[in-house]
C-alpha atoms as a PDB file:
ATOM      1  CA  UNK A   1      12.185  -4.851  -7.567  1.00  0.00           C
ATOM      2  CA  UNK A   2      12.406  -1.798  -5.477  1.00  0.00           C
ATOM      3  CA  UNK A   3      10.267   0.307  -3.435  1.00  0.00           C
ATOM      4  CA  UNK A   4      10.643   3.291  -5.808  1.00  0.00           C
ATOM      5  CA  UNK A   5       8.569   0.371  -8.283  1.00  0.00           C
ATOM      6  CA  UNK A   6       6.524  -0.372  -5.618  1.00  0.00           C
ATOM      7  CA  UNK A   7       5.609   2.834  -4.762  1.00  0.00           C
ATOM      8  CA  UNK A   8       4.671   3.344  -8.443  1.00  0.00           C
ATOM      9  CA  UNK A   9       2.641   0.539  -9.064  1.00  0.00           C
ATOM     10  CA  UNK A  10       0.572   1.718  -5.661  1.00  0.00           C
ATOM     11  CA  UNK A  11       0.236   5.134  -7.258  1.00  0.00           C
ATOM     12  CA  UNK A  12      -0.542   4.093 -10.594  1.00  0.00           C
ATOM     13  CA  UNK A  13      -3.585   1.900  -8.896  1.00  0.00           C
ATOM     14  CA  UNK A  14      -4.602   4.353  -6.345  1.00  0.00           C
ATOM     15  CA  UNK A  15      -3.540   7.939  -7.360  1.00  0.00           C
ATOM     16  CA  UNK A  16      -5.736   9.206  -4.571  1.00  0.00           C
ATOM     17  CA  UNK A  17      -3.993   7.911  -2.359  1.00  0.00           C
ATOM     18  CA  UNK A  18       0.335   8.698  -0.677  1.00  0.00           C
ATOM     19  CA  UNK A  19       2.397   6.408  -0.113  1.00  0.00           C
ATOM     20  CA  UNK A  20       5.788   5.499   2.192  1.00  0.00           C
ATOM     21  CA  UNK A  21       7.281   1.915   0.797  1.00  0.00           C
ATOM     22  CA  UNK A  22       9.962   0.667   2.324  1.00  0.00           C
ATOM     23  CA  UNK A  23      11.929  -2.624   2.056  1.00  0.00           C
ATOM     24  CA  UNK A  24      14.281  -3.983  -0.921  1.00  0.00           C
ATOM     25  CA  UNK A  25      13.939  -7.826  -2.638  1.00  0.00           C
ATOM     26  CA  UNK A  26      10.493  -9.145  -2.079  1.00  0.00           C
ATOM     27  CA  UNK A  27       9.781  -8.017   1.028  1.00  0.00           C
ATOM     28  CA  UNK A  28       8.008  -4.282   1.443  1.00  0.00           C
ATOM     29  CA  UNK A  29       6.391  -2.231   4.509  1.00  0.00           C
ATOM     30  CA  UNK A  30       3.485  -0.099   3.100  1.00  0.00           C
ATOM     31  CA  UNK A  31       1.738   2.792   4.722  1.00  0.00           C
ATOM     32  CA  UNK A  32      -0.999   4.262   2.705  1.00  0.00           C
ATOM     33  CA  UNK A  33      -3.235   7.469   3.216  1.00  0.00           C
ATOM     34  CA  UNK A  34      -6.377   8.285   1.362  1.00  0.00           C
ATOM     35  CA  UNK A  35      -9.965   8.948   2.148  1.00  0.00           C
ATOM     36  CA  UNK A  36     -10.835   5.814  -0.129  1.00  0.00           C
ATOM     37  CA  UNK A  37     -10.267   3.969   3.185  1.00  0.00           C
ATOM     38  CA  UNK A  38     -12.441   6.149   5.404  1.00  0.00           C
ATOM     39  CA  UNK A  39     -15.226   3.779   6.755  1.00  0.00           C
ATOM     40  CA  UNK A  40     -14.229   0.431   4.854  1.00  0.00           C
ATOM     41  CA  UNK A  41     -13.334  -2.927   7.151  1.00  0.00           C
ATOM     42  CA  UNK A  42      -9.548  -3.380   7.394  1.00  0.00           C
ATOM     43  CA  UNK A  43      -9.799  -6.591   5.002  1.00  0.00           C
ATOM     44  CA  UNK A  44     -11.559  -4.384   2.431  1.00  0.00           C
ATOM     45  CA  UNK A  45      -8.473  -1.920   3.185  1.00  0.00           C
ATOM     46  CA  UNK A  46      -6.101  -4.295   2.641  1.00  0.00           C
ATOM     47  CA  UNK A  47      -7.559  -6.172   0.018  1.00  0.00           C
ATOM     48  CA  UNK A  48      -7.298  -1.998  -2.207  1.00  0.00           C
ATOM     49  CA  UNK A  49      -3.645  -2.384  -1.352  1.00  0.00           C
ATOM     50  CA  UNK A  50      -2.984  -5.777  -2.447  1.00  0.00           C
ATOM     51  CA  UNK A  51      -4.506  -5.220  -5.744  1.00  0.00           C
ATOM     52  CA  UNK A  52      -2.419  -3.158  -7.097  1.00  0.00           C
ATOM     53  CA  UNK A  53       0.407  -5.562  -6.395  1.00  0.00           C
ATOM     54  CA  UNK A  54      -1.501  -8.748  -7.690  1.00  0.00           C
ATOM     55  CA  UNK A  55       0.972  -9.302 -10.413  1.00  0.00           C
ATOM     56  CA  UNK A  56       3.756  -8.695  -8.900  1.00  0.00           C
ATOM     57  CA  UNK A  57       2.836 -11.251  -5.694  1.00  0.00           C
ATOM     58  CA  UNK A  58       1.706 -14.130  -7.619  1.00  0.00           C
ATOM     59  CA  UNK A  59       4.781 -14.133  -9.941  1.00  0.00           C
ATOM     60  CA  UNK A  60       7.272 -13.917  -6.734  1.00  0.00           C
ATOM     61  CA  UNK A  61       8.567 -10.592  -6.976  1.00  0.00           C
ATOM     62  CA  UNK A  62       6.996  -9.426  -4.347  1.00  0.00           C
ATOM     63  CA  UNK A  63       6.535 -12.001  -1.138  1.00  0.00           C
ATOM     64  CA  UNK A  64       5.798 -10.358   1.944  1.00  0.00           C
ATOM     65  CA  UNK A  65       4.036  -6.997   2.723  1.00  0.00           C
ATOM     66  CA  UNK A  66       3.030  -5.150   5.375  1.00  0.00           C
ATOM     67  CA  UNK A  67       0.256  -2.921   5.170  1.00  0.00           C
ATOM     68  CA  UNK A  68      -0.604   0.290   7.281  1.00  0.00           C
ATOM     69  CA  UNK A  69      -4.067   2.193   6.139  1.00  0.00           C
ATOM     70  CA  UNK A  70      -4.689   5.715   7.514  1.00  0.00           C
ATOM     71  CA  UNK A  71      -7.870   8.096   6.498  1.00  0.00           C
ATOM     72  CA  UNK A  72      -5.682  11.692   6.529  1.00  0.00           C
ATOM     73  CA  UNK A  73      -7.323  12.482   9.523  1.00  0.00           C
ATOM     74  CA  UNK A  74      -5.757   9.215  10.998  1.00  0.00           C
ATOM     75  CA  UNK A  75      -2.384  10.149   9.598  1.00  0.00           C
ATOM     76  CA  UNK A  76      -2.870  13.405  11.406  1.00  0.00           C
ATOM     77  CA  UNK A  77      -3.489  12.276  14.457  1.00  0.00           C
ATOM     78  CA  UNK A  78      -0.160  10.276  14.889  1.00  0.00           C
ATOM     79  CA  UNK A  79       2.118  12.800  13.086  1.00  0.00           C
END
């Protein structure tokens, strides 16, 4: 697996939302920006994230991610 794949399985479960994946193997840092996160808990954040990669994690291809969430507005602010 590679992050381009990542990065397409992310979009293909939240196409509201961009993207930066980077990483190779099974291990991946994810930043992802979309209003779908505006006002949820970070665990409910995290858990839209690892959702799209369910498959992927519990057959091994993917082992370890780390996972940024940003509103835009967030993004924004630290661009």
């Amino acid at each position: 697996m590679d992050a381009a794949t990542v990065k397409n399985l992310l979009q293909e479960h939240l196409p509201e939302c961009e993207f930066q994946v980077q990483g190779e193997g099974s291990n991946y840092d994810i930043v992802a920006v979309g209003d779908v996160f505006e006002g949820l808990r970070p665990v409910k954040k995290q858990q839209l994230v690892y959702g799209a990669l369910s498959e992927q994690i519990a057959d091994g291809s993917i082992h370890a991610v780390n996972i940024r969430t940003l509103t835009p507005e967030q993004w924004q602010s630290e661009a």
